[in-house]
PDB file of N, CA and C in Angstrom:
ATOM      1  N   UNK A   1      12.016  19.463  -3.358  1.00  0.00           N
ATOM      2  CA  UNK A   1      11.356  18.164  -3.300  1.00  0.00           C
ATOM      3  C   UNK A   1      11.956  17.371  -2.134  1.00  0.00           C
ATOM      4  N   UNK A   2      11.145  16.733  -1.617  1.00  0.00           N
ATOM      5  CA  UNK A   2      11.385  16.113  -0.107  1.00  0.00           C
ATOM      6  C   UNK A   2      12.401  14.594  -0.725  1.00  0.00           C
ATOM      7  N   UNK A   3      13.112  14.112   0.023  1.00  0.00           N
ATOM      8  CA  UNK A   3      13.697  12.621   0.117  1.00  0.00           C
ATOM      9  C   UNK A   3      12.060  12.053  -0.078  1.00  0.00           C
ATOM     10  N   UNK A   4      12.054  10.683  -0.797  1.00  0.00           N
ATOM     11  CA  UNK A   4      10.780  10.336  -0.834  1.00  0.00           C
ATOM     12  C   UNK A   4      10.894   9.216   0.892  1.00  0.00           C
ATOM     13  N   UNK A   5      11.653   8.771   1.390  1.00  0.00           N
ATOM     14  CA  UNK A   5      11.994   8.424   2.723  1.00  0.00           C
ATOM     15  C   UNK A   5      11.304   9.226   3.803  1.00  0.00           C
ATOM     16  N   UNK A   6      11.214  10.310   3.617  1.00  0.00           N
ATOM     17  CA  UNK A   6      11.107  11.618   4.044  1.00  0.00           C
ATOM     18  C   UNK A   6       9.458  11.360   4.334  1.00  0.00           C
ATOM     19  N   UNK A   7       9.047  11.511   3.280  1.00  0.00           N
ATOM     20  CA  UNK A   7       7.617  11.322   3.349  1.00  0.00           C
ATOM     21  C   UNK A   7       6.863  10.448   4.237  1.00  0.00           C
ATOM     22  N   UNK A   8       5.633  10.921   4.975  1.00  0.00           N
ATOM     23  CA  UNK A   8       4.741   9.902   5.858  1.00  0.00           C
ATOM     24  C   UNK A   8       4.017   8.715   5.027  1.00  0.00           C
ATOM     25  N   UNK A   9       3.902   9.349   3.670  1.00  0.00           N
ATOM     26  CA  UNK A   9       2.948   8.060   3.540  1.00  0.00           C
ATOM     27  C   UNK A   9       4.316   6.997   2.845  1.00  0.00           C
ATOM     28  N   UNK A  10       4.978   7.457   2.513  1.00  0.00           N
ATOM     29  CA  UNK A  10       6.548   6.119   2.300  1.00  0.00           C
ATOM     30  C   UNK A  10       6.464   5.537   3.862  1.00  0.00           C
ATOM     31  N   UNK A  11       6.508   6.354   4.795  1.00  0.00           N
ATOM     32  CA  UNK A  11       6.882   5.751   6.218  1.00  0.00           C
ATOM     33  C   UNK A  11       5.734   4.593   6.346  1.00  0.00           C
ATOM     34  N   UNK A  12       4.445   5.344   6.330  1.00  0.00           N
ATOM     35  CA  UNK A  12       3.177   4.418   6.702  1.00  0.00           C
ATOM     36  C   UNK A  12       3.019   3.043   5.926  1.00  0.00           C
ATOM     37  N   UNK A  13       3.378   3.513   4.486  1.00  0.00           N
ATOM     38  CA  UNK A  13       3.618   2.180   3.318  1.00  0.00           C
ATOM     39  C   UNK A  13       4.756   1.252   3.790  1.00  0.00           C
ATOM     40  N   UNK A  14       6.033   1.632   4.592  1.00  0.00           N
ATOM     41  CA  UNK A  14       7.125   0.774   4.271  1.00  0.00           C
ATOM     42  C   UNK A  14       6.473  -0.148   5.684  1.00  0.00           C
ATOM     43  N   UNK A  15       5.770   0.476   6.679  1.00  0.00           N
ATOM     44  CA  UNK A  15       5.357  -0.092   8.029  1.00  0.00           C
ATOM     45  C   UNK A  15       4.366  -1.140   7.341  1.00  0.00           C
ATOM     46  N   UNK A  16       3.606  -0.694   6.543  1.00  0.00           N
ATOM     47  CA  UNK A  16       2.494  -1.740   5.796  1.00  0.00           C
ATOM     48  C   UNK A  16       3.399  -2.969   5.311  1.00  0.00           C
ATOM     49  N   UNK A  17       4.354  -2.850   4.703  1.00  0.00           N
ATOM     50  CA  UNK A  17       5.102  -4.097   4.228  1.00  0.00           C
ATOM     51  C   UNK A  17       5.841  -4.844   5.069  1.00  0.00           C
ATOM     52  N   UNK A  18       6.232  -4.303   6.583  1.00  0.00           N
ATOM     53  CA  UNK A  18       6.911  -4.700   7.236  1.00  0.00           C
ATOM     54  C   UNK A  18       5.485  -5.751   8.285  1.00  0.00           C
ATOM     55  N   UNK A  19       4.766  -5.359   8.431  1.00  0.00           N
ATOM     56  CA  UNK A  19       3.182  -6.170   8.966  1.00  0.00           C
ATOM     57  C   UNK A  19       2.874  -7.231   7.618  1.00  0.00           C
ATOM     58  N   UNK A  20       3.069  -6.590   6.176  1.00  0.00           N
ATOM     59  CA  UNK A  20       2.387  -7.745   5.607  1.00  0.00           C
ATOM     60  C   UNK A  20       3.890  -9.116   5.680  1.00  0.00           C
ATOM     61  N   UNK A  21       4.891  -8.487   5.846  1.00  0.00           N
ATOM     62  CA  UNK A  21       6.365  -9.928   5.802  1.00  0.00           C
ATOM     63  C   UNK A  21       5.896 -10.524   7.122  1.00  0.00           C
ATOM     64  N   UNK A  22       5.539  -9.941   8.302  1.00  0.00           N
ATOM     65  CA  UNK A  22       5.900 -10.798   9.307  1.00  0.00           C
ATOM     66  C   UNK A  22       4.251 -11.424   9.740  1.00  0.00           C
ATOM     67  N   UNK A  23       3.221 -11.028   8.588  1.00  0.00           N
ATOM     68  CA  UNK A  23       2.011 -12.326   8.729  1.00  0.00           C
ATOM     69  C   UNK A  23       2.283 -12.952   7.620  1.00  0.00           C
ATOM     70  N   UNK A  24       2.411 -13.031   6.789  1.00  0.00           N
ATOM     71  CA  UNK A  24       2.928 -13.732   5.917  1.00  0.00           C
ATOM     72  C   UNK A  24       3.356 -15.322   6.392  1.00  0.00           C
ATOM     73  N   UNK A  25       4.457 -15.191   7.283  1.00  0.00           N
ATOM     74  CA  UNK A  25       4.872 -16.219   7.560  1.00  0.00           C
ATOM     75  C   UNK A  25       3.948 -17.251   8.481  1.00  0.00           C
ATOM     76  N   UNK A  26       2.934 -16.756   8.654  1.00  0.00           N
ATOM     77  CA  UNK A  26       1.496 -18.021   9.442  1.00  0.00           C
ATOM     78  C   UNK A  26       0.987 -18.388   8.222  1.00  0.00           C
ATOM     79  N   UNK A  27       1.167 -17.762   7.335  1.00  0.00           N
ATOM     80  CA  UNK A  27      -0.057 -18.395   6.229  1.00  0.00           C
ATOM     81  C   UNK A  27      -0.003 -20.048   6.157  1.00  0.00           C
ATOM     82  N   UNK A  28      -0.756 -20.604   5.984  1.00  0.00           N
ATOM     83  CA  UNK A  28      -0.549 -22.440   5.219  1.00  0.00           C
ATOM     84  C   UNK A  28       0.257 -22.089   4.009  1.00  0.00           C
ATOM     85  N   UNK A  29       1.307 -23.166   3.884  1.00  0.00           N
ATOM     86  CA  UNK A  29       2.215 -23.554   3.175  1.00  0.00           C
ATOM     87  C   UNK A  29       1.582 -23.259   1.410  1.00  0.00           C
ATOM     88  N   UNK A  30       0.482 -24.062   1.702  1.00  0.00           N
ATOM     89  CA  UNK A  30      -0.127 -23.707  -0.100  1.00  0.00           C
ATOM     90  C   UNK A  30      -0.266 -22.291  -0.159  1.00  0.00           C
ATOM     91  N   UNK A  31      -0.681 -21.305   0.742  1.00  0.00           N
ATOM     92  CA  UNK A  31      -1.021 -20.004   0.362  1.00  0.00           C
ATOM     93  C   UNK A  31      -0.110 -18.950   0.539  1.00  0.00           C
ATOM     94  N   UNK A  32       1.015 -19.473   1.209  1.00  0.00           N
ATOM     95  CA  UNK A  32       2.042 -18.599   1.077  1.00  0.00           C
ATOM     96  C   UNK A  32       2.879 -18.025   0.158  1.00  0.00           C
ATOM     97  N   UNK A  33       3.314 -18.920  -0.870  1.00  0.00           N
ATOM     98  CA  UNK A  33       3.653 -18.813  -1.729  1.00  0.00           C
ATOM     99  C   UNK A  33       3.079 -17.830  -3.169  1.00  0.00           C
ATOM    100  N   UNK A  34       1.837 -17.984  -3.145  1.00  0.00           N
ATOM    101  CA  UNK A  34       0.720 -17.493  -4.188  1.00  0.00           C
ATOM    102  C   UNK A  34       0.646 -16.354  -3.531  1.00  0.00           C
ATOM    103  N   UNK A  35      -0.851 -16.399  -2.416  1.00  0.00           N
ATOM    104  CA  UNK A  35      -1.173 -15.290  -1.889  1.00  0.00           C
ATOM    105  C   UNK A  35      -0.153 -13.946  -1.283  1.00  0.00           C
ATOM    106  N   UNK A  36       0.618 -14.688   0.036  1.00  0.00           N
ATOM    107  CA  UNK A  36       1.821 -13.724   0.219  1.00  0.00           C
ATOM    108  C   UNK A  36       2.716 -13.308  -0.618  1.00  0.00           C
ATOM    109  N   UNK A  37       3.493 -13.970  -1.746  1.00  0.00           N
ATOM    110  CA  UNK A  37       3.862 -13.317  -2.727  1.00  0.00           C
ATOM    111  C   UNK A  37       3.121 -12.205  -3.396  1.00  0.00           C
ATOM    112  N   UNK A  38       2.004 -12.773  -3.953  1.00  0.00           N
ATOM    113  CA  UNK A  38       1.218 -11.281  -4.735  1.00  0.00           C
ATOM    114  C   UNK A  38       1.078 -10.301  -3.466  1.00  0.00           C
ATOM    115  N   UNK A  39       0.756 -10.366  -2.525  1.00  0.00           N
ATOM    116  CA  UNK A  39       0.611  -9.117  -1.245  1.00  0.00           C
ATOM    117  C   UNK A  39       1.741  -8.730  -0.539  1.00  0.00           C
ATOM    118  N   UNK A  40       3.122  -9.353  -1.044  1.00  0.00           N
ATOM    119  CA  UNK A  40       4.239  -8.882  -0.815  1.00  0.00           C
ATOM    120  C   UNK A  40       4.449  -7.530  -2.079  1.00  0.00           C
ATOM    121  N   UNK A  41       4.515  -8.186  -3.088  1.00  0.00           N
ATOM    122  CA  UNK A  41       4.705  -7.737  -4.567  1.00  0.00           C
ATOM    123  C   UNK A  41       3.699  -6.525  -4.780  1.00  0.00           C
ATOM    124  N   UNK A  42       2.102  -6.610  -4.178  1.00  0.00           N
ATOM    125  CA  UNK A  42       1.725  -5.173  -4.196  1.00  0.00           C
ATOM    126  C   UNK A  42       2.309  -4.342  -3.424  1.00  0.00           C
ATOM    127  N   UNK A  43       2.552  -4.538  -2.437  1.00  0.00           N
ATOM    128  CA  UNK A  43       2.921  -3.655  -1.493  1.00  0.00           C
ATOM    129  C   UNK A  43       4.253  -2.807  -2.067  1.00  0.00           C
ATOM    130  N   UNK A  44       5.455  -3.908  -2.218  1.00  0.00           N
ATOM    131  CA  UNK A  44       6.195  -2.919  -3.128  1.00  0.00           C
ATOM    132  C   UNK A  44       6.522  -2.521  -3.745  1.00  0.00           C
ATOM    133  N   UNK A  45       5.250  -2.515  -4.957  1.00  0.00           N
ATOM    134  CA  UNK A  45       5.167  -1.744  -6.375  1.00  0.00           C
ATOM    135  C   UNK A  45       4.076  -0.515  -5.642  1.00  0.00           C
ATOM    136  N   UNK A  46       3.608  -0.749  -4.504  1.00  0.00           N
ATOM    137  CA  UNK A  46       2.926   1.007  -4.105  1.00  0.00           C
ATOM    138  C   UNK A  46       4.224   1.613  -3.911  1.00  0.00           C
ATOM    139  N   UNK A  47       5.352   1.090  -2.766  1.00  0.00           N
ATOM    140  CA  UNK A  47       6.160   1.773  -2.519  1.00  0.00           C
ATOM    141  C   UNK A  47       7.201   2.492  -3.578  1.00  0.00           C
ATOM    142  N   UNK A  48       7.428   1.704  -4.864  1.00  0.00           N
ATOM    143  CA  UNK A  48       8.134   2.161  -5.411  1.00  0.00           C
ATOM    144  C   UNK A  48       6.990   3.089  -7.003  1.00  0.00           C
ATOM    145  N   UNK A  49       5.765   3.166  -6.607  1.00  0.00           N
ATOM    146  CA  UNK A  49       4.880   4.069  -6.879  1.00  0.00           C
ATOM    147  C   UNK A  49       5.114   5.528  -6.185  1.00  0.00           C
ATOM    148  N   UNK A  50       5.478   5.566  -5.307  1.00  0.00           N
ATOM    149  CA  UNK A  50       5.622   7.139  -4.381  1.00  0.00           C
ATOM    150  C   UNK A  50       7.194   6.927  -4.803  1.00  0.00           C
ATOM    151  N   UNK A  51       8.052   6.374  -4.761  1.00  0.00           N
ATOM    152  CA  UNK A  51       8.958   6.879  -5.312  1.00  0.00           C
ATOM    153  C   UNK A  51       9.025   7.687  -6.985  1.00  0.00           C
ATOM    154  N   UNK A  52       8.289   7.277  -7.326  1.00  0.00           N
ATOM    155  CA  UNK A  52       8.652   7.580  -8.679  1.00  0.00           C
ATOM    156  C   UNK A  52       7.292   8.545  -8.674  1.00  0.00           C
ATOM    157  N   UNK A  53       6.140   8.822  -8.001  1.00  0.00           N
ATOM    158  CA  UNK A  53       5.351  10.108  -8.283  1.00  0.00           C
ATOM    159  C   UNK A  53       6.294  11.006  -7.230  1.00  0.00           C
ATOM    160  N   UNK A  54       6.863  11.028  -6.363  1.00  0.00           N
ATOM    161  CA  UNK A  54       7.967  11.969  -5.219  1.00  0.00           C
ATOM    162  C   UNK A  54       8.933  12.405  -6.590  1.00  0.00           C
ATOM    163  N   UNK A  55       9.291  11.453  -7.393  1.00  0.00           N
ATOM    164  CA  UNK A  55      10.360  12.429  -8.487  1.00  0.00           C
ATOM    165  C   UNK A  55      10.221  12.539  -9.417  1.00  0.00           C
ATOM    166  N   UNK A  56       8.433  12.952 -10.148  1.00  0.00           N
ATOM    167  CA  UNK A  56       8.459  13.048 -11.332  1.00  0.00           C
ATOM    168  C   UNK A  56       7.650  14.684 -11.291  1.00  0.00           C
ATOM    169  N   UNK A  57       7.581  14.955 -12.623  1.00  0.00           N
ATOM    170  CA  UNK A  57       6.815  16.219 -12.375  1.00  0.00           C
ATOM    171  C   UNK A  57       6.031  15.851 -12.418  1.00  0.00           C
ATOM    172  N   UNK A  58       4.651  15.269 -13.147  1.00  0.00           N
ATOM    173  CA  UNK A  58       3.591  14.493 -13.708  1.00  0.00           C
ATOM    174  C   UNK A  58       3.385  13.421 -12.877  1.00  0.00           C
ATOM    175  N   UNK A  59       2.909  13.660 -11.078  1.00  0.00           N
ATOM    176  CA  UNK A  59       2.109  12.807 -10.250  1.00  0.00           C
ATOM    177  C   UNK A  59       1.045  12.188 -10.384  1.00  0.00           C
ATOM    178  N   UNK A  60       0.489  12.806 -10.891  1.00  0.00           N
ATOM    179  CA  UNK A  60      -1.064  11.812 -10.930  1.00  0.00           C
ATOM    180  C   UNK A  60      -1.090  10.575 -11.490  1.00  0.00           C
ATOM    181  N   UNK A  61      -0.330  10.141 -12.450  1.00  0.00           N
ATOM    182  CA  UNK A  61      -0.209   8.717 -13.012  1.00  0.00           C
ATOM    183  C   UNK A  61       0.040   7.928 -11.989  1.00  0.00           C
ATOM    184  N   UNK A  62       0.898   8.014 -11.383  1.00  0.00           N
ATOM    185  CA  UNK A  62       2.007   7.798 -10.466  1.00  0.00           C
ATOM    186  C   UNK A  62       1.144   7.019  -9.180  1.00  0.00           C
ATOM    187  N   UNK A  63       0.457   8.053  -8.433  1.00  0.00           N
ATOM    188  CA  UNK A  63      -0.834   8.499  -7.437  1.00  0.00           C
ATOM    189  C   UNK A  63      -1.469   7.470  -7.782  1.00  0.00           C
ATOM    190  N   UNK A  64      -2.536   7.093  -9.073  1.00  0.00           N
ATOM    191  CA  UNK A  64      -3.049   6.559  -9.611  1.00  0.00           C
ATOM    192  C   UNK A  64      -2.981   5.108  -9.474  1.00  0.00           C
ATOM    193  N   UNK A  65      -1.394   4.816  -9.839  1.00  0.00           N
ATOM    194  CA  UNK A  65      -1.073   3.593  -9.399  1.00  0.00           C
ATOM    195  C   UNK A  65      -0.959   2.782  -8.220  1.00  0.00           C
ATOM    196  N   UNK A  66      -0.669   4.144  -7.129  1.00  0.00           N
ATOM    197  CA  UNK A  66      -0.574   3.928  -5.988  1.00  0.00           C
ATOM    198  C   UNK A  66      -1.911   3.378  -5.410  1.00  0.00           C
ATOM    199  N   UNK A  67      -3.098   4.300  -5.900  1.00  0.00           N
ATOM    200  CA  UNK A  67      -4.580   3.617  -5.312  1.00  0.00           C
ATOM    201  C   UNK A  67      -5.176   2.678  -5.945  1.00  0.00           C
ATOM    202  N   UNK A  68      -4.419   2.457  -7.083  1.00  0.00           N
ATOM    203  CA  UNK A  68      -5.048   1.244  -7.403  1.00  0.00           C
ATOM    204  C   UNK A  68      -4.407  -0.255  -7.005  1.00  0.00           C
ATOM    205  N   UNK A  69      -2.974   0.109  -6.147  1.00  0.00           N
ATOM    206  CA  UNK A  69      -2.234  -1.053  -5.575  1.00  0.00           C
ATOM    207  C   UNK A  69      -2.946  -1.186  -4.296  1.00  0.00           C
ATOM    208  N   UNK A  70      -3.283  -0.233  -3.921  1.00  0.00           N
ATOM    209  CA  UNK A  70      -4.157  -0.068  -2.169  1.00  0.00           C
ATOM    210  C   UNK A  70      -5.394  -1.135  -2.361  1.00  0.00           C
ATOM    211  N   UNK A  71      -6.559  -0.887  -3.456  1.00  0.00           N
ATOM    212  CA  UNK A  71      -7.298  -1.384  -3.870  1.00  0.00           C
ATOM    213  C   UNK A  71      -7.305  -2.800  -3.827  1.00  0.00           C
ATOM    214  N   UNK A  72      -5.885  -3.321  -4.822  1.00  0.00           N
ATOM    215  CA  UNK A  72      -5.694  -5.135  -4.654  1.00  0.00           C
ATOM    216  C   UNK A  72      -4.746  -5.587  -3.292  1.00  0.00           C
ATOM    217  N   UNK A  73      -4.286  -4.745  -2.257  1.00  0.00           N
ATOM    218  CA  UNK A  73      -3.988  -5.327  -1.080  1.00  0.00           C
ATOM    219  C   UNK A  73      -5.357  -5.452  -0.189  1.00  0.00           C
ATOM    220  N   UNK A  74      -6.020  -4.199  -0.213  1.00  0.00           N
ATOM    221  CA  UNK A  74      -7.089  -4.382   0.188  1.00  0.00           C
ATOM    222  C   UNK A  74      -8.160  -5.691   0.353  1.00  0.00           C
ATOM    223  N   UNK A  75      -7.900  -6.146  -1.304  1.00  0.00           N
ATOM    224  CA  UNK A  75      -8.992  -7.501  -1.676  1.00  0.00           C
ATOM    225  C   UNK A  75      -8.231  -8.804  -1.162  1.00  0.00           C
ATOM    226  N   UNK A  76      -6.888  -8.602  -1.161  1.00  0.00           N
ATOM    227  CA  UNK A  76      -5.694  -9.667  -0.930  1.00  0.00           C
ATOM    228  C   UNK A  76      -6.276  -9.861   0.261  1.00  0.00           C
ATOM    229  N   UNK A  77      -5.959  -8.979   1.491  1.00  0.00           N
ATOM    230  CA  UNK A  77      -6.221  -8.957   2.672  1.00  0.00           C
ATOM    231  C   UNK A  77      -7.519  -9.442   3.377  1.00  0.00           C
ATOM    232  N   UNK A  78      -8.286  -8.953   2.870  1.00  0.00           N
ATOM    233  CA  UNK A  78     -10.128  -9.687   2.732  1.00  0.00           C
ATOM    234  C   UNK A  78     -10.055 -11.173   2.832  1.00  0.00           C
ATOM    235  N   UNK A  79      -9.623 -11.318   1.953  1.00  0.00           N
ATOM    236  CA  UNK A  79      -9.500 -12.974   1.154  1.00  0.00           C
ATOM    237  C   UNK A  79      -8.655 -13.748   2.464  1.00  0.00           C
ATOM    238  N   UNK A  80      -7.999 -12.858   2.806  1.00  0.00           N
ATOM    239  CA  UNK A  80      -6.724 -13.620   4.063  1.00  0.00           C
ATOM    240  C   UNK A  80      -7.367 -14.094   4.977  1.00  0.00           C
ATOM    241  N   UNK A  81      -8.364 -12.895   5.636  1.00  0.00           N
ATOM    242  CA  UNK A  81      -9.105 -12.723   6.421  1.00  0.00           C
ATOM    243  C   UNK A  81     -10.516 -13.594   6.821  1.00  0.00           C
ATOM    244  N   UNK A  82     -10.762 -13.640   5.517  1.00  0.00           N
ATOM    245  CA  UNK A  82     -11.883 -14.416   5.610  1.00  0.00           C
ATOM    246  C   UNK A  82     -11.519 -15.794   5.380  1.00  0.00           C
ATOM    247  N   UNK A  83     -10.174 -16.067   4.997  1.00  0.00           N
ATOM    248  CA  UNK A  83      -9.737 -17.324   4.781  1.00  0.00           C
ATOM    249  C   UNK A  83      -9.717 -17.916   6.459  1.00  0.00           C
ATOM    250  N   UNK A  84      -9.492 -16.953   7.651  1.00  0.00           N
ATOM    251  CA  UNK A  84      -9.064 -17.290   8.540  1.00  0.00           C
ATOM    252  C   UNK A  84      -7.092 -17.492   9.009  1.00  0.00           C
ATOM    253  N   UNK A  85      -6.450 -16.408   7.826  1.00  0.00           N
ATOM    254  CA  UNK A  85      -5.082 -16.541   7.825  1.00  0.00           C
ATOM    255  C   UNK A  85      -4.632 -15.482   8.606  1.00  0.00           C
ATOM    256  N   UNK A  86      -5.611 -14.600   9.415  1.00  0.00           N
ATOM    257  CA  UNK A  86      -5.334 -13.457  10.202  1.00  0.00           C
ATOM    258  C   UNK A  86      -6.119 -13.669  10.547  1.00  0.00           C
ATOM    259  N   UNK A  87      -6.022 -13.161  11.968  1.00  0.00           N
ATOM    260  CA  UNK A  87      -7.063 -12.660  12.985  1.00  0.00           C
ATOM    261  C   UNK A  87      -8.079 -10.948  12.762  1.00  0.00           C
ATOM    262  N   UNK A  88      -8.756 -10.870  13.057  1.00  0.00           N
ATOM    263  CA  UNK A  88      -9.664 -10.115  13.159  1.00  0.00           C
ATOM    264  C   UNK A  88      -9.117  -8.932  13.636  1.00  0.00           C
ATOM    265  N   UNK A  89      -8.030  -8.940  14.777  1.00  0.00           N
ATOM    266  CA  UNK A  89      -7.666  -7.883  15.532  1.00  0.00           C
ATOM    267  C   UNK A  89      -6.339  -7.502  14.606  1.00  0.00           C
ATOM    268  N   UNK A  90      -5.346  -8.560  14.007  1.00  0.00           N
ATOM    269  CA  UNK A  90      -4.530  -7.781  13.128  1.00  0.00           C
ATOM    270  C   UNK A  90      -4.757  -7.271  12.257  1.00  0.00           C
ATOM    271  N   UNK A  91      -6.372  -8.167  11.317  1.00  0.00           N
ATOM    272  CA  UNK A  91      -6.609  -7.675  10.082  1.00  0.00           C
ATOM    273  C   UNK A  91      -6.949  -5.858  10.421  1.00  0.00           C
ATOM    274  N   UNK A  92      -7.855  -5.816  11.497  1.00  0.00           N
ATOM    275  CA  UNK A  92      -8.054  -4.009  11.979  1.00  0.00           C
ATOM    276  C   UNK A  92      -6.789  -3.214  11.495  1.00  0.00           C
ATOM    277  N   UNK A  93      -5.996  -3.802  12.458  1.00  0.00           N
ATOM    278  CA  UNK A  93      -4.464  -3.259  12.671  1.00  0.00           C
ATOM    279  C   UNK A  93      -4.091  -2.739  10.846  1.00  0.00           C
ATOM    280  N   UNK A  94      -4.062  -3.581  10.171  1.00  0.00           N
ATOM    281  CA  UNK A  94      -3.492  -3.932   8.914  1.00  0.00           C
ATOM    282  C   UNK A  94      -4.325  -2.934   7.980  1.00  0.00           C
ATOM    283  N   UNK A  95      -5.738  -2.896   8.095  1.00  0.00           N
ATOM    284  CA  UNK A  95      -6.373  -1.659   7.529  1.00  0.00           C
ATOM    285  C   UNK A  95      -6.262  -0.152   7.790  1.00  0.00           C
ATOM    286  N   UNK A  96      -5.682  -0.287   9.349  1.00  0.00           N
ATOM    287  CA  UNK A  96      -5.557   1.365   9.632  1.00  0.00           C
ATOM    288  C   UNK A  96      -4.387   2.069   8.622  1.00  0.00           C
ATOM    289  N   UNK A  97      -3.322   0.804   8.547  1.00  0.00           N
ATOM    290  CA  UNK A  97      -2.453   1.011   7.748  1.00  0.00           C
ATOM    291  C   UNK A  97      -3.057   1.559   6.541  1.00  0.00           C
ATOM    292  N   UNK A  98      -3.401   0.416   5.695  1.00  0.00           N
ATOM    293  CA  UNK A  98      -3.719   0.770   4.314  1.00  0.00           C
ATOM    294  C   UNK A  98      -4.974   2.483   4.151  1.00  0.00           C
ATOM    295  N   UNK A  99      -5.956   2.555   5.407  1.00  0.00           N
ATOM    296  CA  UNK A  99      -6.595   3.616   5.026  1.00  0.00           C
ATOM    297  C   UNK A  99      -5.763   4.616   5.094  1.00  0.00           C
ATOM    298  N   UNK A 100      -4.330   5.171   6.194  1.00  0.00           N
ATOM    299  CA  UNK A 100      -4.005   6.022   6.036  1.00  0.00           C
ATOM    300  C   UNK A 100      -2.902   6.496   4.735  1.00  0.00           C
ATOM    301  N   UNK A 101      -2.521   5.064   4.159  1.00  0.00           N
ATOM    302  CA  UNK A 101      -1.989   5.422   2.664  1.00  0.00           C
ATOM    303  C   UNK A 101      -3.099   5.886   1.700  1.00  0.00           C
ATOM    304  N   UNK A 102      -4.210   4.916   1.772  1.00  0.00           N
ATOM    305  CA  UNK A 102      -5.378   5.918   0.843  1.00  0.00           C
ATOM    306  C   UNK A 102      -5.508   7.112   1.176  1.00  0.00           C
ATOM    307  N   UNK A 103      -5.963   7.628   1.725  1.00  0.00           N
ATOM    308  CA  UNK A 103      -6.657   9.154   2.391  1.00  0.00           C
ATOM    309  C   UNK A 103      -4.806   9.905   2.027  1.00  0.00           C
ATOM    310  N   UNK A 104      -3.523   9.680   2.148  1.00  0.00           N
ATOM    311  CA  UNK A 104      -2.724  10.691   2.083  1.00  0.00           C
ATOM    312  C   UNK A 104      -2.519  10.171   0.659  1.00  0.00           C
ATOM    313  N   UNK A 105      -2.920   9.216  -0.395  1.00  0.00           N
ATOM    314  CA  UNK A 105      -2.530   9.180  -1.865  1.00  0.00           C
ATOM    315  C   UNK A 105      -3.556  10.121  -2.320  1.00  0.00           C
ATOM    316  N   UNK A 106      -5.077  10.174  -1.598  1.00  0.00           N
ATOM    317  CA  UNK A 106      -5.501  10.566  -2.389  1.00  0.00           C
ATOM    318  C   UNK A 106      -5.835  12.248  -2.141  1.00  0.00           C
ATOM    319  N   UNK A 107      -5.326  12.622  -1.111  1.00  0.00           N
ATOM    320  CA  UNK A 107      -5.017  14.049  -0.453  1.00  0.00           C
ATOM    321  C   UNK A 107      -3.858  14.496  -1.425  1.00  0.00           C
ATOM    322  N   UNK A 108      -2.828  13.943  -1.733  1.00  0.00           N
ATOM    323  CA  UNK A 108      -1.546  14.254  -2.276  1.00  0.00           C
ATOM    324  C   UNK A 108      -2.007  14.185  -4.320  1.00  0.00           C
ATOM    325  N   UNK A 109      -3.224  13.495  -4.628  1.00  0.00           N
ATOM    326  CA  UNK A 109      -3.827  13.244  -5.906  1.00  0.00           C
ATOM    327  C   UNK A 109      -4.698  14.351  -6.230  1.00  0.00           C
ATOM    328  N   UNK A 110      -5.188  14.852  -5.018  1.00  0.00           N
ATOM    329  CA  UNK A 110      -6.055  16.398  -4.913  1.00  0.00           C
ATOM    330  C   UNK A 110      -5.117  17.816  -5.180  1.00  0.00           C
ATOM    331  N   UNK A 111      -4.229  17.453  -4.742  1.00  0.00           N
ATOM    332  CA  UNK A 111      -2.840  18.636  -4.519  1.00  0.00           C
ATOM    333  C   UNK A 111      -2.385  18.438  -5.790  1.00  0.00           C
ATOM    334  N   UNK A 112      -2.178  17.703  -6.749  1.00  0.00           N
ATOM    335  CA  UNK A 112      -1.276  17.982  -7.847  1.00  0.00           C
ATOM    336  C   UNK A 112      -2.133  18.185  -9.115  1.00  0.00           C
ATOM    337  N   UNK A 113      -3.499  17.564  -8.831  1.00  0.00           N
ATOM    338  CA  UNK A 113      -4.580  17.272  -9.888  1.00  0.00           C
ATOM    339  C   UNK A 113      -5.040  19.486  -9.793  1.00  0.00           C
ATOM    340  N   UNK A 114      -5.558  19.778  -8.789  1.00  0.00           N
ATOM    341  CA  UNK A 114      -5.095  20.945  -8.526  1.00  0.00           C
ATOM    342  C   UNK A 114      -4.283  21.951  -9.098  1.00  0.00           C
ATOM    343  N   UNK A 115      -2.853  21.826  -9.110  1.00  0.00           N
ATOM    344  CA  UNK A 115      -2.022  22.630  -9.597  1.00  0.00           C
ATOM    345  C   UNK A 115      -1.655  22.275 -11.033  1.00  0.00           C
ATOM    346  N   UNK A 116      -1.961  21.214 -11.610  1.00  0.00           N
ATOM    347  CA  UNK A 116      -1.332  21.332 -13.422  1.00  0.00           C
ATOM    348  C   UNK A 116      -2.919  21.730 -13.563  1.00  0.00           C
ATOM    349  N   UNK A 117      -4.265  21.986 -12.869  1.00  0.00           N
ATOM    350  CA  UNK A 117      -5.355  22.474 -13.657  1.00  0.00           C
ATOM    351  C   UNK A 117      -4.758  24.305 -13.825  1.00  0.00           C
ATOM    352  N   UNK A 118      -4.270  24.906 -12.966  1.00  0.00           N
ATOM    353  CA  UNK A 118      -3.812  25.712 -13.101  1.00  0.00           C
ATOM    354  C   UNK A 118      -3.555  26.624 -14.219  1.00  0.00           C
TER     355      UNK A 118
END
């Protein structure tokens, strides 16, 4: 079993949290607190989602959680966006992120869903 560090989509996720801390800090004062907190707080309950599907036998729960944290950064981010609390060109930026954690949660959800059918 790999270091979960090790892993690309930990790498791609921890880069996602490191973009959502440093917009964060433009938000307006009222929405920082609320909004950036909860889109801080998803972000690293995905991350510590791949930690704990990286060391369990029984991934898919795990996985599970992971796309469904993708899901509410996703809507977080929308909401930012359309609030006008990001730009257009970071919000891009900020999705390439999040699609390539979807597509490898749910590549890595194919691979284990896979082997306990076994």
């Amino acid at each position: 079993m790999a270091q979960y560090t090790d892993l690309p989509i930990y790498r791609t996720s921890y880069e996602l949290l490191k973009e959502v801390n440093f917009r964060i800090k433009t938000f307006p004062r009222d929405f920082k607190f609320t909004l950036g907190t909860q889109l801080r707080n998803e972000c690293v309950d995905m991350i510590l989602n791949i930690y704990r599907a990286n060391s369990s036998y029984d991934k898919v729960p795990y996985i599970d959680q992971i796309l469904e944290r993708v899901q509410v950064i996703k809507l977080i981010l929308r909401l930012c966006r359309d609030m006008n609390f990001i730009s257009t060109k970071v919000f891009s930026g900020i999705s390439e992120l999040i699609r390539s954690v979807s597509k490898q949660s749910t590549g890595w959800k194919k691979k284990f869903s896979t082997d306990n059918d076994r």
